[in-house]
C-alpha atoms as a PDB file:
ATOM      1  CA  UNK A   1     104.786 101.788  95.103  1.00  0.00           C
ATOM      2  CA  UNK A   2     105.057 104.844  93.046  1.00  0.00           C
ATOM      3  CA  UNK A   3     104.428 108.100  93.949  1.00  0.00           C
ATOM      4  CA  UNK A   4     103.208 111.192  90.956  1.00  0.00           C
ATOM      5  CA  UNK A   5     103.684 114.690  91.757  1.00  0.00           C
ATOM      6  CA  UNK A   6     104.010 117.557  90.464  1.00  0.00           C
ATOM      7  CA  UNK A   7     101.250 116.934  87.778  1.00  0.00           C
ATOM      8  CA  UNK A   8      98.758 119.505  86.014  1.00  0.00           C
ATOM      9  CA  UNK A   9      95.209 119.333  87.956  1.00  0.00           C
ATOM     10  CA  UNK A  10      92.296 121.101  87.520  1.00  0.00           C
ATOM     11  CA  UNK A  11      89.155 122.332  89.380  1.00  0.00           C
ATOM     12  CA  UNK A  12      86.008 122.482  87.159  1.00  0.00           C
ATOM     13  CA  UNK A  13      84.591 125.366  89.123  1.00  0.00           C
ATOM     14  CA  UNK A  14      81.249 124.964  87.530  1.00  0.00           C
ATOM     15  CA  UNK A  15      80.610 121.570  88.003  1.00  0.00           C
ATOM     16  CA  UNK A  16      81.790 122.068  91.491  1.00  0.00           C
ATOM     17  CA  UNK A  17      79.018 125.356  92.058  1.00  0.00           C
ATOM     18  CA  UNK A  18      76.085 122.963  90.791  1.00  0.00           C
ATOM     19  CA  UNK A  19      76.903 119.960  92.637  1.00  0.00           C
ATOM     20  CA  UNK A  20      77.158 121.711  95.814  1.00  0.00           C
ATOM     21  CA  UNK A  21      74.303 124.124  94.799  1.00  0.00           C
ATOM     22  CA  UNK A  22      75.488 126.929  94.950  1.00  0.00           C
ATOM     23  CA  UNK A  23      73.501 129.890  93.658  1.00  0.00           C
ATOM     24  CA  UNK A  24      74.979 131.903  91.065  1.00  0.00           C
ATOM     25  CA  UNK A  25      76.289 135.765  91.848  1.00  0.00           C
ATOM     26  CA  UNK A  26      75.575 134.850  95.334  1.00  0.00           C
ATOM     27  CA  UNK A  27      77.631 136.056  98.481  1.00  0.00           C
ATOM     28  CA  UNK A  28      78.265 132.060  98.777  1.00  0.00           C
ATOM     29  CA  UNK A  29      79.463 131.713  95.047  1.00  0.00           C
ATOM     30  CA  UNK A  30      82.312 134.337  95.436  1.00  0.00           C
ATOM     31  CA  UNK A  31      83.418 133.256  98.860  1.00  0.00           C
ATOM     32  CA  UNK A  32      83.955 129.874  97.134  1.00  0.00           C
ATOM     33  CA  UNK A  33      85.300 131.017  94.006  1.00  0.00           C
ATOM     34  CA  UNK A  34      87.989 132.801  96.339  1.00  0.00           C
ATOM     35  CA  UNK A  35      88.726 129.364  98.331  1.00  0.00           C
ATOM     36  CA  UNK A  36      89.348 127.644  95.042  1.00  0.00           C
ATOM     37  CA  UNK A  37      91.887 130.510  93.985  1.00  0.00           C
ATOM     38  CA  UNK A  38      93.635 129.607  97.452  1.00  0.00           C
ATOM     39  CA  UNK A  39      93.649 126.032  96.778  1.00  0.00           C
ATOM     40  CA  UNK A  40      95.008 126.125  93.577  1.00  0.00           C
ATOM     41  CA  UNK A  41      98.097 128.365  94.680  1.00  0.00           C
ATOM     42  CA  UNK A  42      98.802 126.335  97.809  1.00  0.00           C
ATOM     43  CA  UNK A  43      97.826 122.622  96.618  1.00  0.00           C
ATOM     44  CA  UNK A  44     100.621 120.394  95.935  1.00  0.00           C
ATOM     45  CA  UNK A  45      98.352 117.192  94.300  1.00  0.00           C
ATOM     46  CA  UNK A  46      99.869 113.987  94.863  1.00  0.00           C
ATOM     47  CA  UNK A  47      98.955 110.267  93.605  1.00  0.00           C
ATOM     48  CA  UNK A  48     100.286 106.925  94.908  1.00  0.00           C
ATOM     49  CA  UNK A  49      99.761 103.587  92.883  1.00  0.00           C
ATOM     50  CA  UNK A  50     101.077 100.372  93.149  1.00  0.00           C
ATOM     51  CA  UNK A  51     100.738  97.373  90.525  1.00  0.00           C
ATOM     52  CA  UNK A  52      98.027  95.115  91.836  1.00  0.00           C
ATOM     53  CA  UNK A  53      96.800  91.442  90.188  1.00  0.00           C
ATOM     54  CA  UNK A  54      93.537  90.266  90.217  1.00  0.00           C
ATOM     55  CA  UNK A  55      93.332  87.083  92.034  1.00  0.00           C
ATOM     56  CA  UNK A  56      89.417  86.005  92.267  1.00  0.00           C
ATOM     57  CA  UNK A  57      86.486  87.056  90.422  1.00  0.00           C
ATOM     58  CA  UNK A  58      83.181  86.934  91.274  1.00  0.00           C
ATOM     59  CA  UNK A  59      79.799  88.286  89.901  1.00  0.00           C
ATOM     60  CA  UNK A  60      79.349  91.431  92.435  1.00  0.00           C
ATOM     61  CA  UNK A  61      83.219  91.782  93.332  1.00  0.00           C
ATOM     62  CA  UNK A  62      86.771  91.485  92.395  1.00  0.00           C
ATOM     63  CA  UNK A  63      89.599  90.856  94.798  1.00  0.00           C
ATOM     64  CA  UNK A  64      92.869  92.607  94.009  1.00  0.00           C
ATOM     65  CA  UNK A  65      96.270  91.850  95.749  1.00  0.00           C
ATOM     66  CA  UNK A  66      93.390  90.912  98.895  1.00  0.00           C
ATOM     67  CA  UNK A  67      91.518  93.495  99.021  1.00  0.00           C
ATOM     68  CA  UNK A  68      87.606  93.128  98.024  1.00  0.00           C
ATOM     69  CA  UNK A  69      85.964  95.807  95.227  1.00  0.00           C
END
């Protein structure tokens, strides 16, 4: 298993205020803006992968080291 840290990541604030519908210059919108300003300073984004092998195929699904997508 391998583990990635400390790697650039970034919050597209916009896309973030539409899909959560967020009216702009709104009371909500600044609040928000000022949580992602938070995040960003106190975030410490982490991944974890490990190699994985397709062992069956089928026409809705794909098992990978046993587990069904």
């Amino acid at each position: 298993m391998k583990i990635l840290k400390d790697f650039k990541s970034e919050i597209d604030k916009e896309i973030l205020l539409e899909r959560l519908k967020i009216e702009k210059d709104s009371e909500d919108e600044r609040e928000f803006l000022n949580l992602v300003e938070i995040a960003k300073k106190i975030g410490k984004p982490k991944a974890v992968y490990i190699e994985g092998f397709i062992e069956e195929k089928r026409d809705d699904s794909v098992i990978i080291n046993g587990v069904k997508f």
